[in-house]
N, C-alpha and C. Protein backbone atom coordinates (compact mmCIF):
# COMPACT_ATOMS: atom_id res chain seq x y z
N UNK A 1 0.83 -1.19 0.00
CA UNK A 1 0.00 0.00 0.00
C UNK A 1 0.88 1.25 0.00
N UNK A 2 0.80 2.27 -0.76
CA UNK A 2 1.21 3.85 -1.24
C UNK A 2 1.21 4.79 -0.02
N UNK A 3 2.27 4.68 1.55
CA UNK A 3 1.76 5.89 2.13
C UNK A 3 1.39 7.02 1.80
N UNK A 4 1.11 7.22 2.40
CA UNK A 4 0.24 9.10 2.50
C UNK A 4 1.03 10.06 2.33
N UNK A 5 1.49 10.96 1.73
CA UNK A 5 2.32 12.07 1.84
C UNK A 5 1.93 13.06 2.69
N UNK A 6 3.20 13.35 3.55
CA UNK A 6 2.73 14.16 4.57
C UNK A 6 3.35 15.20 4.91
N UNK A 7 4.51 15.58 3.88
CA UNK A 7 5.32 17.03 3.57
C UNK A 7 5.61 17.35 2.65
N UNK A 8 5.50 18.59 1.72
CA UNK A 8 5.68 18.69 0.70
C UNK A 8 6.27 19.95 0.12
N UNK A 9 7.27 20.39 -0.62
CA UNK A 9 7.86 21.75 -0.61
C UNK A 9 7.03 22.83 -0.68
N UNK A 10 5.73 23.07 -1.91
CA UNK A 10 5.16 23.40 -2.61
C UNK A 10 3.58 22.74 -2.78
N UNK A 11 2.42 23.38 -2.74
CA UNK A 11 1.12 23.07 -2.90
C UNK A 11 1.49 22.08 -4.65
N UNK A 12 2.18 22.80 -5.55
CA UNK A 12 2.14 22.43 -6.94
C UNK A 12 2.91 21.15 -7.12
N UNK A 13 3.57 20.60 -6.55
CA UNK A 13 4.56 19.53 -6.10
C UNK A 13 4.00 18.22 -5.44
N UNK A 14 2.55 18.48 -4.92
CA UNK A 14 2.28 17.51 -4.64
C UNK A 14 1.13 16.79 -5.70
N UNK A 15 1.16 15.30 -5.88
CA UNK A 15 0.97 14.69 -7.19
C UNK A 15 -0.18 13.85 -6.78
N UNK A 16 -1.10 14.97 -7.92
CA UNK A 16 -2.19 14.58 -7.90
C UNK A 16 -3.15 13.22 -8.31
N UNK A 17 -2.59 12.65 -8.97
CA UNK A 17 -2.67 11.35 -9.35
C UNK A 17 -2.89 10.27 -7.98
N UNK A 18 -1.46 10.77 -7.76
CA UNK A 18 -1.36 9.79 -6.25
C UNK A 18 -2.37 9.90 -5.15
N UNK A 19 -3.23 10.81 -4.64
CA UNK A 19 -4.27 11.12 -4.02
C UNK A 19 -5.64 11.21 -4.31
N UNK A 20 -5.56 10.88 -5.79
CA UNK A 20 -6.79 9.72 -6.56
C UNK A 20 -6.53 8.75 -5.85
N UNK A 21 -5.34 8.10 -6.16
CA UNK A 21 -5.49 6.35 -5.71
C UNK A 21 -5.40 6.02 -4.40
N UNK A 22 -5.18 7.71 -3.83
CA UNK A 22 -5.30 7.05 -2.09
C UNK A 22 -6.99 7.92 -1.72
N UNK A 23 -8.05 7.68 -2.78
CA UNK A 23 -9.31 8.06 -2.43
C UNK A 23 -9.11 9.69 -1.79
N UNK A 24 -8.79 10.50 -1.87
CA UNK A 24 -8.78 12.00 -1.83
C UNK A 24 -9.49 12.20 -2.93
N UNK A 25 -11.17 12.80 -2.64
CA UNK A 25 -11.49 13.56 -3.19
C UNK A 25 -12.09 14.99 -2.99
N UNK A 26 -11.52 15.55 -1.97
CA UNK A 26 -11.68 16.75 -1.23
C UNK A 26 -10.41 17.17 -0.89
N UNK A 27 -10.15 18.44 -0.90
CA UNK A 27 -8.71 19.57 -0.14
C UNK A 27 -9.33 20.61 0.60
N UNK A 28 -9.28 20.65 1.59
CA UNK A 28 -9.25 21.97 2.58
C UNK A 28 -7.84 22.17 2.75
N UNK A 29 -8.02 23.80 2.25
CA UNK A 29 -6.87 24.87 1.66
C UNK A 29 -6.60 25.53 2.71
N UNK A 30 -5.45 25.93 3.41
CA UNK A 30 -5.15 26.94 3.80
C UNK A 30 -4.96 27.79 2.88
N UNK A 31 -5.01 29.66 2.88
CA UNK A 31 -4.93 30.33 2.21
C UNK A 31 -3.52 30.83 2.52
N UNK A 32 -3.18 31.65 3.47
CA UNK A 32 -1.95 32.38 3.92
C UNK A 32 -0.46 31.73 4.24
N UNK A 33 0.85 31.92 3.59
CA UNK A 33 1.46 31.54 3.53
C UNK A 33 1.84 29.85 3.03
N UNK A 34 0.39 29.67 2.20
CA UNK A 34 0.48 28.23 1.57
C UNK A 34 0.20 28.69 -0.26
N UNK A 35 -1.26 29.51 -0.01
CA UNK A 35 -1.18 30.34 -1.65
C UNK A 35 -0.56 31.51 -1.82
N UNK A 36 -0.52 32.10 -0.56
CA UNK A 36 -0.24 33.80 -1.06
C UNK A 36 0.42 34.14 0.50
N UNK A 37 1.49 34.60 0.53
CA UNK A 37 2.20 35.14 1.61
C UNK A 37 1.31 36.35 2.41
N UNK A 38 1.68 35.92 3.59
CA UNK A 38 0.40 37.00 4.26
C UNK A 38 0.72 38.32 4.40
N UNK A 39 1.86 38.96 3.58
CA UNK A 39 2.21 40.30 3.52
C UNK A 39 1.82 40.13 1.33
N UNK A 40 1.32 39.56 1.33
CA UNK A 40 1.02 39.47 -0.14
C UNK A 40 2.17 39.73 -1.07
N UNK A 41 3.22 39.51 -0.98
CA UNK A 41 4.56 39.70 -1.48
C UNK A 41 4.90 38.77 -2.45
N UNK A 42 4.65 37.28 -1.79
CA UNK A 42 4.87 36.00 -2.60
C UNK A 42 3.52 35.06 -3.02
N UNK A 43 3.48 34.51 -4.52
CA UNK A 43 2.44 33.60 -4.44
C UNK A 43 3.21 32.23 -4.68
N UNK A 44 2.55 30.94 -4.27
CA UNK A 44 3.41 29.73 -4.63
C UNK A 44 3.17 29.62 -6.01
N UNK A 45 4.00 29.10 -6.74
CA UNK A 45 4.52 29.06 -7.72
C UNK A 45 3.87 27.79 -8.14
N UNK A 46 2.92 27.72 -9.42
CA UNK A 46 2.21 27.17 -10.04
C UNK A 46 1.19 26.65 -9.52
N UNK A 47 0.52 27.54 -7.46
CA UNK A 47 -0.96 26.79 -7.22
C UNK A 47 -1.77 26.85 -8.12
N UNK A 48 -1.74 28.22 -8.92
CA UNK A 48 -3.35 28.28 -9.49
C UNK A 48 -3.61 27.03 -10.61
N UNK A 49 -2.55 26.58 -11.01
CA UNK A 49 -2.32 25.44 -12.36
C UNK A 49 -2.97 24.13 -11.71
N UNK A 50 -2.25 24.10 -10.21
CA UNK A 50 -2.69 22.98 -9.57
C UNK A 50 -3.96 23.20 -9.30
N UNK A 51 -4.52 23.51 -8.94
CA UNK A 51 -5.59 23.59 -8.57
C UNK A 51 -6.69 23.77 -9.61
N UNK A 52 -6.26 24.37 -10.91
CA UNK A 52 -7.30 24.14 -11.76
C UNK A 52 -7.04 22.63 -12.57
N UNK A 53 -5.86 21.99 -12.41
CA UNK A 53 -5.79 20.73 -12.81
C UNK A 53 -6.37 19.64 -11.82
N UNK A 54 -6.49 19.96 -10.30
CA UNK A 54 -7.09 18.85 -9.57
C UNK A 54 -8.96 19.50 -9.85
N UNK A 55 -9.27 20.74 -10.22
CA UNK A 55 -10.69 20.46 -10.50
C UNK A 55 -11.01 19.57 -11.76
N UNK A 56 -10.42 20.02 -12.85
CA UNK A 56 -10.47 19.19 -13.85
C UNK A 56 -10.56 17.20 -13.14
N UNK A 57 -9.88 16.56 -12.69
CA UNK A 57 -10.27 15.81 -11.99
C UNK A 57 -11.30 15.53 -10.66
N UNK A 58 -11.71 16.09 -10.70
CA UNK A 58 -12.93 16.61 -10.33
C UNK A 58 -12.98 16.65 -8.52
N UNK A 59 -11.53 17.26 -8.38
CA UNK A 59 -11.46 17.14 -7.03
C UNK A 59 -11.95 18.36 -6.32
N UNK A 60 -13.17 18.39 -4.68
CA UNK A 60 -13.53 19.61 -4.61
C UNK A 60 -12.38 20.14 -3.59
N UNK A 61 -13.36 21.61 -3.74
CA UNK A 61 -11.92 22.58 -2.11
C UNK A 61 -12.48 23.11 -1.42
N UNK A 62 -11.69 23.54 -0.77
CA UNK A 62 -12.80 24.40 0.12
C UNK A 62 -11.10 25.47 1.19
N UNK A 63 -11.11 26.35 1.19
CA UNK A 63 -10.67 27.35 2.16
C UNK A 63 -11.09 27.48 3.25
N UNK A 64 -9.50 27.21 4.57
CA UNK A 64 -9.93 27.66 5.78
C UNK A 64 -8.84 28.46 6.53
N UNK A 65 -9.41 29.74 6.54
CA UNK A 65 -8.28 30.55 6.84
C UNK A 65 -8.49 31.75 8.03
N UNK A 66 -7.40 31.74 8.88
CA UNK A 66 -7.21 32.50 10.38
C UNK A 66 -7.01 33.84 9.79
N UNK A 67 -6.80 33.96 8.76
CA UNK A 67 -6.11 35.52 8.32
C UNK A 67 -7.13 36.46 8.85
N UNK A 68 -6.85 37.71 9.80
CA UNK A 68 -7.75 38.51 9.97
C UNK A 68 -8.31 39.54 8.94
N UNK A 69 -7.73 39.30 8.23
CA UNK A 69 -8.18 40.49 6.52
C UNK A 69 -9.34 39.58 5.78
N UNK A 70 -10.35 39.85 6.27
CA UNK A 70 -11.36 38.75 5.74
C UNK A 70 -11.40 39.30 3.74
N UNK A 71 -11.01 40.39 3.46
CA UNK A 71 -11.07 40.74 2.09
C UNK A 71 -10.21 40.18 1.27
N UNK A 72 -9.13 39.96 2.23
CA UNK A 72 -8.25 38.56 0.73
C UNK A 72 -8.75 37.35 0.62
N UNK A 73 -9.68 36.95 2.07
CA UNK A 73 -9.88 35.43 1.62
C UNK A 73 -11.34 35.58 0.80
N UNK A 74 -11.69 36.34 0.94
CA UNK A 74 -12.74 36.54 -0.17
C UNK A 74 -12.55 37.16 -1.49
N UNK A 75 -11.29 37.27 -1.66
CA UNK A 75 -10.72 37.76 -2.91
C UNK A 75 -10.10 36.52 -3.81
N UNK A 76 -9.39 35.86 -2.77
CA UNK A 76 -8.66 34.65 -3.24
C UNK A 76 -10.05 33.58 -3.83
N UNK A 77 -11.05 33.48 -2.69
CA UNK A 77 -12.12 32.40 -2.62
C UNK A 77 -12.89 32.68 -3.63
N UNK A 78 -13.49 34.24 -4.28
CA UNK A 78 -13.72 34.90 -5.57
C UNK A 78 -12.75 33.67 -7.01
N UNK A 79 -11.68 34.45 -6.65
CA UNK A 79 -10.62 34.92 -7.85
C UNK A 79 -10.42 33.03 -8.05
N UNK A 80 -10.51 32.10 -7.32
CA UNK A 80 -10.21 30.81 -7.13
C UNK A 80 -11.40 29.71 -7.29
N UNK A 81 -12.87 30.60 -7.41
CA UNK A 81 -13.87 30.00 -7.28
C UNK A 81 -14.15 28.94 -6.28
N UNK A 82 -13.68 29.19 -5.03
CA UNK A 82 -13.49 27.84 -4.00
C UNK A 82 -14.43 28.41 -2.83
N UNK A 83 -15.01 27.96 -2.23
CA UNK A 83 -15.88 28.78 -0.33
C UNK A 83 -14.88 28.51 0.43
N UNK A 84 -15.04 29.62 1.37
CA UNK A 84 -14.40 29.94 2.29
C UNK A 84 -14.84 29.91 3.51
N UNK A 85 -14.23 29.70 4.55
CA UNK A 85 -14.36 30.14 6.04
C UNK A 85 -13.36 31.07 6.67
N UNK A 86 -13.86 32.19 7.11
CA UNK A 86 -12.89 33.14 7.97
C UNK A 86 -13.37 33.95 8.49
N UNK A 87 -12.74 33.86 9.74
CA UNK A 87 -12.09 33.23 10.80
C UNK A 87 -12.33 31.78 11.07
N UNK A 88 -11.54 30.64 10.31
CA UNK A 88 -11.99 29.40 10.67
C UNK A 88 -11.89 28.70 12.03
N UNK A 89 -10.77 29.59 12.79
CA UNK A 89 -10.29 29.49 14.13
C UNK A 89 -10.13 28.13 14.54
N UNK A 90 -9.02 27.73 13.29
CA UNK A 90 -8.42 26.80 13.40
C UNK A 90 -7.27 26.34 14.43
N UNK A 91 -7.00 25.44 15.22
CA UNK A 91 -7.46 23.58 14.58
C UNK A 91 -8.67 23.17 15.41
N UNK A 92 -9.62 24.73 15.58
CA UNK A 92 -10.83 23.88 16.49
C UNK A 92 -11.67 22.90 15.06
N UNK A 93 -12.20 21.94 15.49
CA UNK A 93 -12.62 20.94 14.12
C UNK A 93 -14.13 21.65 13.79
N UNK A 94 -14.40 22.66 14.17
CA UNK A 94 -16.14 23.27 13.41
C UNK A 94 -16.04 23.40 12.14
N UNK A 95 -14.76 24.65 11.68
CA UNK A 95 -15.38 24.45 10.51
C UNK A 95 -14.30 23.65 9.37
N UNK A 96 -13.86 22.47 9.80
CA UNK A 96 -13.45 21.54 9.23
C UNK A 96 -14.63 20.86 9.09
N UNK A 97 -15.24 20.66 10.09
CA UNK A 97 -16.73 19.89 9.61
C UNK A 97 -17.70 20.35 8.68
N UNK A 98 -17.67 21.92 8.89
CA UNK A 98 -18.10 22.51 7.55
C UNK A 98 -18.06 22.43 6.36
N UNK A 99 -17.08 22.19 6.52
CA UNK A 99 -16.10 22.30 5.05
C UNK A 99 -16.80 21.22 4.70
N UNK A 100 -16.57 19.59 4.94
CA UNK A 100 -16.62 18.73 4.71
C UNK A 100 -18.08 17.89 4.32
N UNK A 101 -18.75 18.66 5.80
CA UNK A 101 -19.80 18.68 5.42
C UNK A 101 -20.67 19.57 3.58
N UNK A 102 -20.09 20.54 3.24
CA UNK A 102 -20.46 21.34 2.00
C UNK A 102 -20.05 20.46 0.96
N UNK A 103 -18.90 19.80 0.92
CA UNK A 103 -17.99 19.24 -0.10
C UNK A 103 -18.89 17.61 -0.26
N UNK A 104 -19.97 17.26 1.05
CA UNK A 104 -20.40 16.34 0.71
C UNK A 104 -19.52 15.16 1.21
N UNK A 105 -18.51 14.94 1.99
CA UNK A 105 -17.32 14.17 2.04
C UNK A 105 -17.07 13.35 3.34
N UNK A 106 -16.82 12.44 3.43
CA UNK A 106 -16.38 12.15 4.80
C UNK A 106 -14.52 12.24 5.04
N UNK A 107 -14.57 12.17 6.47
CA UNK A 107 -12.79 12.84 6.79
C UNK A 107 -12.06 11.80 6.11
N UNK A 108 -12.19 10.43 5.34
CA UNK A 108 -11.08 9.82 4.80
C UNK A 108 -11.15 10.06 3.01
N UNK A 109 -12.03 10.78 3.24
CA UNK A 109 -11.96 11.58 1.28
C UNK A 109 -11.42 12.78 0.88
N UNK A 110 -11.05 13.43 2.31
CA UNK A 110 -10.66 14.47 2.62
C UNK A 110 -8.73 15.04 3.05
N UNK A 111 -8.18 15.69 2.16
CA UNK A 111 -6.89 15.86 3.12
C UNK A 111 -7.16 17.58 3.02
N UNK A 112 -6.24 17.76 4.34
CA UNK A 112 -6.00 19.34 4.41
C UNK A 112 -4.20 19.65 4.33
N UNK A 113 -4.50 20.76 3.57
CA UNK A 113 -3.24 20.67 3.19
C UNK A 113 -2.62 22.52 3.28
N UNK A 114 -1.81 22.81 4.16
CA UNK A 114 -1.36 23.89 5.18
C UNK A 114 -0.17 23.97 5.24
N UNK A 115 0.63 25.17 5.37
CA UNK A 115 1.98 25.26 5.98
C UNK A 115 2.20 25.31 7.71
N UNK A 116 1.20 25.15 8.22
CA UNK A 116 0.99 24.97 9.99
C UNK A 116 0.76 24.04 10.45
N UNK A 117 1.78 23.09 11.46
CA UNK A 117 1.19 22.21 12.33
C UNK A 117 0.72 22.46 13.56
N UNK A 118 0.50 23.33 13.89
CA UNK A 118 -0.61 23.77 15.36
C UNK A 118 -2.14 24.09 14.53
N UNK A 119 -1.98 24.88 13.16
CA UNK A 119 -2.99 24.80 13.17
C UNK A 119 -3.98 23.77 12.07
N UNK A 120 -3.31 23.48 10.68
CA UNK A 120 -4.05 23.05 9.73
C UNK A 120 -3.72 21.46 10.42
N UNK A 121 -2.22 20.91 10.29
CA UNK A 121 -2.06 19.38 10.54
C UNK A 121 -2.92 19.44 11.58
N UNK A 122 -2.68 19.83 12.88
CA UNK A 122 -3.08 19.13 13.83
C UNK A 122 -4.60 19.72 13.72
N UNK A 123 -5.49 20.47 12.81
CA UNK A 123 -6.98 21.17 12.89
C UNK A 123 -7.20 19.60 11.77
N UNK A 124 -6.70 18.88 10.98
CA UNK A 124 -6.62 17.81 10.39
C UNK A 124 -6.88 16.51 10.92
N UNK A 125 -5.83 16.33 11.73
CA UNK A 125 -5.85 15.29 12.99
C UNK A 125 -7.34 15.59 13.84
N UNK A 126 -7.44 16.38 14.02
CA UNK A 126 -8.75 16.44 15.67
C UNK A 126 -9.78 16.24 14.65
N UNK A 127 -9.84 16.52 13.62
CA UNK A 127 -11.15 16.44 12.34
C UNK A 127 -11.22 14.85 11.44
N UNK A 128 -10.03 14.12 11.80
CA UNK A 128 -10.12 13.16 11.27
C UNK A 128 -9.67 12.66 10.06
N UNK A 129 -9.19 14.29 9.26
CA UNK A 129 -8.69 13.53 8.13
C UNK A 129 -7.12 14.04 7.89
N UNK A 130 -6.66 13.73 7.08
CA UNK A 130 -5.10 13.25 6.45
C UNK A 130 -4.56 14.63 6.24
N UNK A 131 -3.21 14.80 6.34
CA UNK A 131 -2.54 16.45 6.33
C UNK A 131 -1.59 16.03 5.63
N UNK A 132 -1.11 17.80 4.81
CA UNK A 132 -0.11 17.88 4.02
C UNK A 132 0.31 19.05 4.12
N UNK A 133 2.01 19.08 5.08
CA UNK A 133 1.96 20.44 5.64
C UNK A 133 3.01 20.56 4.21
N UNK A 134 2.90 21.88 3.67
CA UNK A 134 3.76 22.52 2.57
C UNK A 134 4.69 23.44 3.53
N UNK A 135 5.78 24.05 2.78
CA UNK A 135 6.89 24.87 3.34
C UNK A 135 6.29 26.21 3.13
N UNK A 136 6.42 26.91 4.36
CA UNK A 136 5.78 27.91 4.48
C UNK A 136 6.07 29.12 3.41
N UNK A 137 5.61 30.23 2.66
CA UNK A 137 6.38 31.20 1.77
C UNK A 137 6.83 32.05 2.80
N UNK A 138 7.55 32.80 2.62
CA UNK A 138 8.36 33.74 3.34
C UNK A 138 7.23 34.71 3.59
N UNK A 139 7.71 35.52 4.87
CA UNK A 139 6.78 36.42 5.46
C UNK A 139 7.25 36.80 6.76
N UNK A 140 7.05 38.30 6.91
CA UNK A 140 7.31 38.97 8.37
C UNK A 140 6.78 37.85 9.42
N UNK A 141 7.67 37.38 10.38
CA UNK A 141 7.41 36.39 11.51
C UNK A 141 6.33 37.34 12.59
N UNK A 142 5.58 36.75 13.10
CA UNK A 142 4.44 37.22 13.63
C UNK A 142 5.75 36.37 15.07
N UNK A 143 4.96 37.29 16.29
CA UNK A 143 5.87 36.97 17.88
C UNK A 143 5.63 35.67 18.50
N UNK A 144 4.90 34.75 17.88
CA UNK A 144 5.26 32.87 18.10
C UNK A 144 5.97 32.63 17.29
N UNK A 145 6.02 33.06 16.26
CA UNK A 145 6.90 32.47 15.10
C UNK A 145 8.25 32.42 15.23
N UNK A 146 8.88 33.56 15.64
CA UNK A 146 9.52 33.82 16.42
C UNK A 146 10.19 32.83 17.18
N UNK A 147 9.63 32.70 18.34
CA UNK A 147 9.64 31.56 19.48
C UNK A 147 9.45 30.18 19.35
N UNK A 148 8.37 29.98 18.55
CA UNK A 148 8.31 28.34 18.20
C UNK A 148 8.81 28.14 16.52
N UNK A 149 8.55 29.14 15.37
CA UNK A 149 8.51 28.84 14.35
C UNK A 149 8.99 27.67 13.46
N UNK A 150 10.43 27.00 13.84
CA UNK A 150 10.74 25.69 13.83
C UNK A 150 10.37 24.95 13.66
N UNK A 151 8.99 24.82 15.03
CA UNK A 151 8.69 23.92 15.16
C UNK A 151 7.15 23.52 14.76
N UNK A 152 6.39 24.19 14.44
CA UNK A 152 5.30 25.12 13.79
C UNK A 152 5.29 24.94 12.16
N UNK A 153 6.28 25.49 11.91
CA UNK A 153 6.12 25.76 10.32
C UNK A 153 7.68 25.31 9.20
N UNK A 154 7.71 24.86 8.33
CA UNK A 154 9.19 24.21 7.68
C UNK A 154 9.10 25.19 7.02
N UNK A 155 10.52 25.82 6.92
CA UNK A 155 10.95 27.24 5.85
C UNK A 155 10.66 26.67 4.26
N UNK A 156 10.46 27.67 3.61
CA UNK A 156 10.49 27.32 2.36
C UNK A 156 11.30 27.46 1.63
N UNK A 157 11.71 26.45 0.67
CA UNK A 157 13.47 25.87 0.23
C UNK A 157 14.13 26.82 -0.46
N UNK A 158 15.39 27.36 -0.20
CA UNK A 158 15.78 28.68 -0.81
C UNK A 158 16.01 28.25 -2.29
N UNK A 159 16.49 26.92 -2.45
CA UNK A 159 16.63 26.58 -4.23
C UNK A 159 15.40 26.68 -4.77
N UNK A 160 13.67 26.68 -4.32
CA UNK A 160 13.17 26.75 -5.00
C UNK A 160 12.37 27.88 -5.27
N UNK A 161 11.97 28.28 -6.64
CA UNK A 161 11.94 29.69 -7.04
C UNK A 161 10.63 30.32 -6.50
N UNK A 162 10.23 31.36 -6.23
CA UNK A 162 9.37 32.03 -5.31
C UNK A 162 9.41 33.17 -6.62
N UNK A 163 7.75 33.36 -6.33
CA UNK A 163 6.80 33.85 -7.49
C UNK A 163 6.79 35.00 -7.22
N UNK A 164 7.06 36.47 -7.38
CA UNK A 164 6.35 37.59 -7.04
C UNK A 164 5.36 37.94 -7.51
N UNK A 165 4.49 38.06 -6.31
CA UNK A 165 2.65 38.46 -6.31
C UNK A 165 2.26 39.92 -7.40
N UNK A 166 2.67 40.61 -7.20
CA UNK A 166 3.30 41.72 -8.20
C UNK A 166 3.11 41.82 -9.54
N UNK A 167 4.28 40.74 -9.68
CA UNK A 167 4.79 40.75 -11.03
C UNK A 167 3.62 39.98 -11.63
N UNK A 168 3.94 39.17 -10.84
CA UNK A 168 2.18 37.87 -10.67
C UNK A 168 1.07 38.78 -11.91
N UNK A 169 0.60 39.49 -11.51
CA UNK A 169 -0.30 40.28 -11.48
C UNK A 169 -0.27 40.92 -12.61
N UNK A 170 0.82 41.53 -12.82
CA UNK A 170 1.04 42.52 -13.63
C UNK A 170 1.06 41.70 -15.23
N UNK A 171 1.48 40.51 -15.20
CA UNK A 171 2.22 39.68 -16.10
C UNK A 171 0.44 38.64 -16.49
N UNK A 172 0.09 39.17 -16.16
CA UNK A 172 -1.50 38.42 -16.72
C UNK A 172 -2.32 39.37 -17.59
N UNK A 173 -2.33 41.07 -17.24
CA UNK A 173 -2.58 41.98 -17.50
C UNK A 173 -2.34 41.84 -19.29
């Protein structure tokens, strides 16, 4: 049997194929510092591809995000066509059940997939289903991060290339 993947550099890196055959047919998304750096500086580098290639397989999503700027996650959840929760006030499991519950799904059809283990892995674990913590994008350290960040969140790999949100932007125009 195919373990589970359970770290991954990049949201775009992890292979979608393989989470067909391990019955994933649901993702609860973190938004901040997994799609888009929470100073909006960096985006990961080829989510939006992924993510319109796991709908094409007809996988659903759903967003759950702590960010207090409720206007990006409704910008992202817009711009991404995905629902959202925020303040999901995560890893309490409510609105993981939400989620799951909307998507129609039970927790072993389900992975969540986050750059946080206090909040998405382990909001994963208490909810029942399967985690995939990604390397966090760079971003001003908030004062735990700081202190625990280590242990919390895996840096994101300096060899691999980091998108500017920006240019992002400008370069679609």
């Amino acid at each position: 049997m195919t373990s589970f993947p359970s770290k991954a550099d990049t949201l775009a890196s992890i292979d979608l194929n393989r989470l067909v055959s391990l019955g994933i047919k649901g993702v609860i998304l973190d938004l901040d510092n997994t799609i888009v750096s929470e100073d909006d500086r960096y985006l990961s580098p080829h989510a939006e591809d992924w993510i319109a290639q796991a709908k094409d397989l007809e996988f659903q999503f759903f967003f759950l995000s702590n960010g207090k700027r409720r206007y990006r996650v409704e910008y992202w959840s817009h711009h991404l066509n995905i629902p959202a929760i925020s303040p999901a006030k995560k890893p309490f499991p409510s609105a993981f059940r939400k989620a799951m519950k909307h998507m129609q799904l039970s927790s072993k059809q389900v992975v969540v997939i986050g750059d946080s283990r206090h909040t998405d892995v382990f909001g994963a674990w208490l909810s029942g289903c399967r985690s995939i913590q990604v390397a966090s994008l760079p971003h001003p350290p908030r004062w735990w991060e700081k202190l625990l960040g280590k242990y919390v969140q895996t840096p994101y790999p300096k060899q691999i290339e980091l998108w500017d949100f920006q240019s992002s932007i400008h370069n679609k125009k």
